[in-house]
Structure formats: structure tokens, C-alpha cells
N, C-alpha and C. Protein backbone atom coordinates (compact mmCIF):
# COMPACT_ATOMS: atom_id res chain seq x y z
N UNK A 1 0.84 -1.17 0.00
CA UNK A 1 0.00 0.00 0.00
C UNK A 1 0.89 1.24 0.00
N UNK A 2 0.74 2.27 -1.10
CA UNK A 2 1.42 3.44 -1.08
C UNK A 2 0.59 4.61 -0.14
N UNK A 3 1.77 5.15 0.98
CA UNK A 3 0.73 5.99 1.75
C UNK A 3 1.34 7.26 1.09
N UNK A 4 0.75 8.16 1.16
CA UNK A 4 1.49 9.54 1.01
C UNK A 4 1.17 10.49 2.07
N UNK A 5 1.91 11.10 2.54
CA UNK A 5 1.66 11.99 3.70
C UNK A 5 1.75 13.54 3.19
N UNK A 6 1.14 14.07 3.69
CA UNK A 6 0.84 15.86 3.04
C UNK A 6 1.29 16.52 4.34
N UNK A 7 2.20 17.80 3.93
CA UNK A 7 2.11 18.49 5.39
C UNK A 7 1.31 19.57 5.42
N UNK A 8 0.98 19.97 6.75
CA UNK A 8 -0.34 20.72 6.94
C UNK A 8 0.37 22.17 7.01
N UNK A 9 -0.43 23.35 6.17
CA UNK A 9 0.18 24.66 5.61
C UNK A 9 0.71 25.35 6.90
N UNK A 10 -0.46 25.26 7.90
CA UNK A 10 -0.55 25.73 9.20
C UNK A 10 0.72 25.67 10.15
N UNK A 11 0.67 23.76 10.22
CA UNK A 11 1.84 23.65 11.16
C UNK A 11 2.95 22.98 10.75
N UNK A 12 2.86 22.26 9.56
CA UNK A 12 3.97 21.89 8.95
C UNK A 12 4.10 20.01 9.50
N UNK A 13 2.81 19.65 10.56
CA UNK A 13 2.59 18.55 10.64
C UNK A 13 1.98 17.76 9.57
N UNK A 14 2.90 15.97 9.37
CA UNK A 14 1.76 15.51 7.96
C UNK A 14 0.84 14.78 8.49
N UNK A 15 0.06 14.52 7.85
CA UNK A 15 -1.25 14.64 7.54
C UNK A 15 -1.27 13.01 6.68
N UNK A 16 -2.07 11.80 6.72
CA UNK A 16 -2.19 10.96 5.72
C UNK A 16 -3.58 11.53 5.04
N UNK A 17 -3.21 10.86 3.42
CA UNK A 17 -3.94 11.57 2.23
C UNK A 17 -4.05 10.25 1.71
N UNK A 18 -5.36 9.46 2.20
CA UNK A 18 -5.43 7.97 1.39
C UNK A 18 -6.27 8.03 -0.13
N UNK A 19 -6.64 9.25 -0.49
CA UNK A 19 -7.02 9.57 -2.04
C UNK A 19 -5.95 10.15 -2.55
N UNK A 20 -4.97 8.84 -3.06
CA UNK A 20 -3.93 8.96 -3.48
C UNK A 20 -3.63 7.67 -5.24
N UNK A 21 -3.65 8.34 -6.25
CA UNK A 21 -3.71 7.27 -7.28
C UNK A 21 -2.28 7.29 -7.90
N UNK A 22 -2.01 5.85 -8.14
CA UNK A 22 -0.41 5.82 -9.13
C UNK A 22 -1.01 4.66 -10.10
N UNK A 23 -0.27 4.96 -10.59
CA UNK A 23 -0.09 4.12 -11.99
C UNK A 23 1.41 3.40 -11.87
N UNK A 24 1.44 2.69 -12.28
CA UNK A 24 2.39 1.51 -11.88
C UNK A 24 3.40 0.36 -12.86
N UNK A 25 3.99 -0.39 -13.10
CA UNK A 25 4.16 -1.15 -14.47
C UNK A 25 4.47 -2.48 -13.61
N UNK A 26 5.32 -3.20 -14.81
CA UNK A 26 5.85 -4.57 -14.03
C UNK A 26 6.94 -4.24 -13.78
N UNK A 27 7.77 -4.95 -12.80
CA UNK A 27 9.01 -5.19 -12.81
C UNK A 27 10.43 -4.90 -14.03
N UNK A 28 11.20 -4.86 -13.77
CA UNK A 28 12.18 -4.44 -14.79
C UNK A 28 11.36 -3.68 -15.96
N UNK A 29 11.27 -2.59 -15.79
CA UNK A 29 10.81 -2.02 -17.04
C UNK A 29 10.81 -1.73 -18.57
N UNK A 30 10.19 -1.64 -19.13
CA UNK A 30 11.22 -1.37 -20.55
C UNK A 30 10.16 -0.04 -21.39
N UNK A 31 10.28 -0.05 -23.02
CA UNK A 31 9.95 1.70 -22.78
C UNK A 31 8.27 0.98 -23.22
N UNK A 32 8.01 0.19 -23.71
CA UNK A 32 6.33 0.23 -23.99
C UNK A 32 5.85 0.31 -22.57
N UNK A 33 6.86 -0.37 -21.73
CA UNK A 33 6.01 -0.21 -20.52
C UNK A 33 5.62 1.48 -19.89
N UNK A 34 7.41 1.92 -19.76
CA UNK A 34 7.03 3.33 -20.06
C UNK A 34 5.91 3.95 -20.57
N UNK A 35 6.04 4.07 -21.81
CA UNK A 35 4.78 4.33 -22.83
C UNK A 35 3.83 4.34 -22.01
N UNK A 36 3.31 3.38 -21.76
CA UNK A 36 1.75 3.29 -21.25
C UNK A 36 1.90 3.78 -19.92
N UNK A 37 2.83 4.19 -19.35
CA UNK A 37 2.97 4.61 -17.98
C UNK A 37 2.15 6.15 -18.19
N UNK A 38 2.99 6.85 -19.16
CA UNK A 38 3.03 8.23 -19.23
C UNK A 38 1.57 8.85 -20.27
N UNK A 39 1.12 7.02 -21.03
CA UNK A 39 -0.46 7.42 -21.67
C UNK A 39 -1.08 7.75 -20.57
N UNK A 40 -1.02 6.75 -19.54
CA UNK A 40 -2.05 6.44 -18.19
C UNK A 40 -2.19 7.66 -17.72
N UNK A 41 -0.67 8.52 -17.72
CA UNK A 41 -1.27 9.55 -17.30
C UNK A 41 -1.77 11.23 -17.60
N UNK A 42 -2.01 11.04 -18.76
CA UNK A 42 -2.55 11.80 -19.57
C UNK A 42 -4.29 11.44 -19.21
N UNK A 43 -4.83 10.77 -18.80
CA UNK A 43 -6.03 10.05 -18.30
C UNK A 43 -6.38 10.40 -16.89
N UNK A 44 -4.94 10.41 -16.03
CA UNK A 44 -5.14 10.63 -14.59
C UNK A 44 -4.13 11.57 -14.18
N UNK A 45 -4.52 12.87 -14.93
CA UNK A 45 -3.63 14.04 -14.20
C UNK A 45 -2.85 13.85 -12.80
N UNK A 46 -3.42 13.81 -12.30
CA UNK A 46 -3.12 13.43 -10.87
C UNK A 46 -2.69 12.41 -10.26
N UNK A 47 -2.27 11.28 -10.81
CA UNK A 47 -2.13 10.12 -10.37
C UNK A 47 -0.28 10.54 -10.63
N UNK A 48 0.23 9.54 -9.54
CA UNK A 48 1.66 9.69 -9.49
C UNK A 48 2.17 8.41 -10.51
N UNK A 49 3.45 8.57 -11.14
CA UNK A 49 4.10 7.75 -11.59
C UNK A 49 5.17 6.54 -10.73
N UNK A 50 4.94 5.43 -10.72
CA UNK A 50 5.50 4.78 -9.48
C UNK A 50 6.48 3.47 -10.24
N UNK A 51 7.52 3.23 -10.31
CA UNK A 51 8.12 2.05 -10.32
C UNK A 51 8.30 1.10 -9.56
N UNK A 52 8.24 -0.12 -9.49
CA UNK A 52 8.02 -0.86 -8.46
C UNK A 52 9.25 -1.70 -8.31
N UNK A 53 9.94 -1.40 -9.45
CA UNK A 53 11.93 -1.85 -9.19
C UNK A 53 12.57 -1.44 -10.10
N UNK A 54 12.78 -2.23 -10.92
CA UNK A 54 14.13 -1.96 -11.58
C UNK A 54 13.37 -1.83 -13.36
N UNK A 55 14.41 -0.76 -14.42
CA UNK A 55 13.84 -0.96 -15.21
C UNK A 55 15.10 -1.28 -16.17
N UNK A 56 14.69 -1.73 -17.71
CA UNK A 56 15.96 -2.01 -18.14
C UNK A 56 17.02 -0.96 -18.28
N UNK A 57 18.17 -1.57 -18.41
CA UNK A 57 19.29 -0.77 -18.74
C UNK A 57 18.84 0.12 -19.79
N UNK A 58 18.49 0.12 -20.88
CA UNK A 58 18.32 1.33 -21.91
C UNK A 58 17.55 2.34 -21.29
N UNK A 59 16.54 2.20 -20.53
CA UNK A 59 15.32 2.48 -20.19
C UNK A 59 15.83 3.53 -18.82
N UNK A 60 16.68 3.06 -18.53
CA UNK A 60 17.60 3.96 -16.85
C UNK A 60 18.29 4.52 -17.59
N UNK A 61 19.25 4.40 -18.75
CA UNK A 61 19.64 5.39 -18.85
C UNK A 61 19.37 6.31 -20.22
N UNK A 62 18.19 6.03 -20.82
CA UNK A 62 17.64 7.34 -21.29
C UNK A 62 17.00 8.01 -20.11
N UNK A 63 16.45 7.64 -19.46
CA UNK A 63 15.86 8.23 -18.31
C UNK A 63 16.92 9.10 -17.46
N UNK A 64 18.01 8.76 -17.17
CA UNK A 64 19.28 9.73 -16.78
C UNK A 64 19.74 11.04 -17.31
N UNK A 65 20.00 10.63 -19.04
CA UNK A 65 20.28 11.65 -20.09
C UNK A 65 18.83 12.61 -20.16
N UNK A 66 18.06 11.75 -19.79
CA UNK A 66 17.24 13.58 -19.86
C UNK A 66 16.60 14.08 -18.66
N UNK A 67 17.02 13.29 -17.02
CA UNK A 67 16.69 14.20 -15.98
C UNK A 67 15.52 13.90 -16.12
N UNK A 68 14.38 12.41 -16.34
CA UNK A 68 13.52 12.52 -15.97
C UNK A 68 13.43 11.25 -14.88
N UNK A 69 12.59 11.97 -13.83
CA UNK A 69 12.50 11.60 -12.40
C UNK A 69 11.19 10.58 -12.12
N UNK A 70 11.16 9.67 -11.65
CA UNK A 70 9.96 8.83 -11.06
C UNK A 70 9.88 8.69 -9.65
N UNK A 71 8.95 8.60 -9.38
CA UNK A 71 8.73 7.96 -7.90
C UNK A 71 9.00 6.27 -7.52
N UNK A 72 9.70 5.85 -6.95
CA UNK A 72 10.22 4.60 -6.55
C UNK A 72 9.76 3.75 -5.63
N UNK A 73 9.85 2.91 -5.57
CA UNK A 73 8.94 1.75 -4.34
C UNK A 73 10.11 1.07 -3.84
């Protein structure tokens, strides 16, 4: 279960936020998986991008060369 915690503006205490959506792939990734990661979220503005391990070598390091960031499990 992914929790995400929010901090509160007020006091800077967090807060759990269980209306929380990710989109997700399989294991070792590769780019169709990608792909459909980044369709999914064109569908769910809001939903976070989440890897759940490892993705292939090509796939980590195009992802390096252009500084784009995921959320990790």
C-alpha cells in the first residue's frame, strides 16, 4: 500500500492523504512499458508515476540523459 503523507500549511505537521492514485508497471521495465505509464497519465492528471523496481538498462539510462524523475517503491 502506497501511503502519502501531506504536510499541513498551518503547522507543517503531515497529515495521511489515502485519495492517493499511481499508476504503476511490471518489474524491470522497458519503454512500452514506459509508454503506457506516461499514456495512463494523460487520463489521470493526478495520479503519481510509481516504479516498483528496476527498469531495463536502456530504459535507466535514457531516463538519466534527460533528468527525468519517477517515484520509486
Amino acid at each position: 500500500m502506497i501511503r502519502e503523507y501531506t504536510p499541513s500549511p498551518a503547522t507543517g505537521t503531515l497529515w495521511y492523504n489515502p485519495h492517493v492514485e499511481i499508476i504503476t508497471t511490471h518489474t524491470n521495465a522497458d519503454f512500452d512499458a514506459v509508454a503506457a505509464m506516461v499514456a495512463a497519465k494523460r487520463f489521470y492528471p493526478e495520479a503519481r508515476l510509481i516504479f516498483p523496481g528496476t527498469q531495463e538498462r536502456n530504459v535507466r539510462t535514457f531516463l538519466a540523459q534527460h533528468r527525468i524523475e519517477f517515484d520509486k517503491v
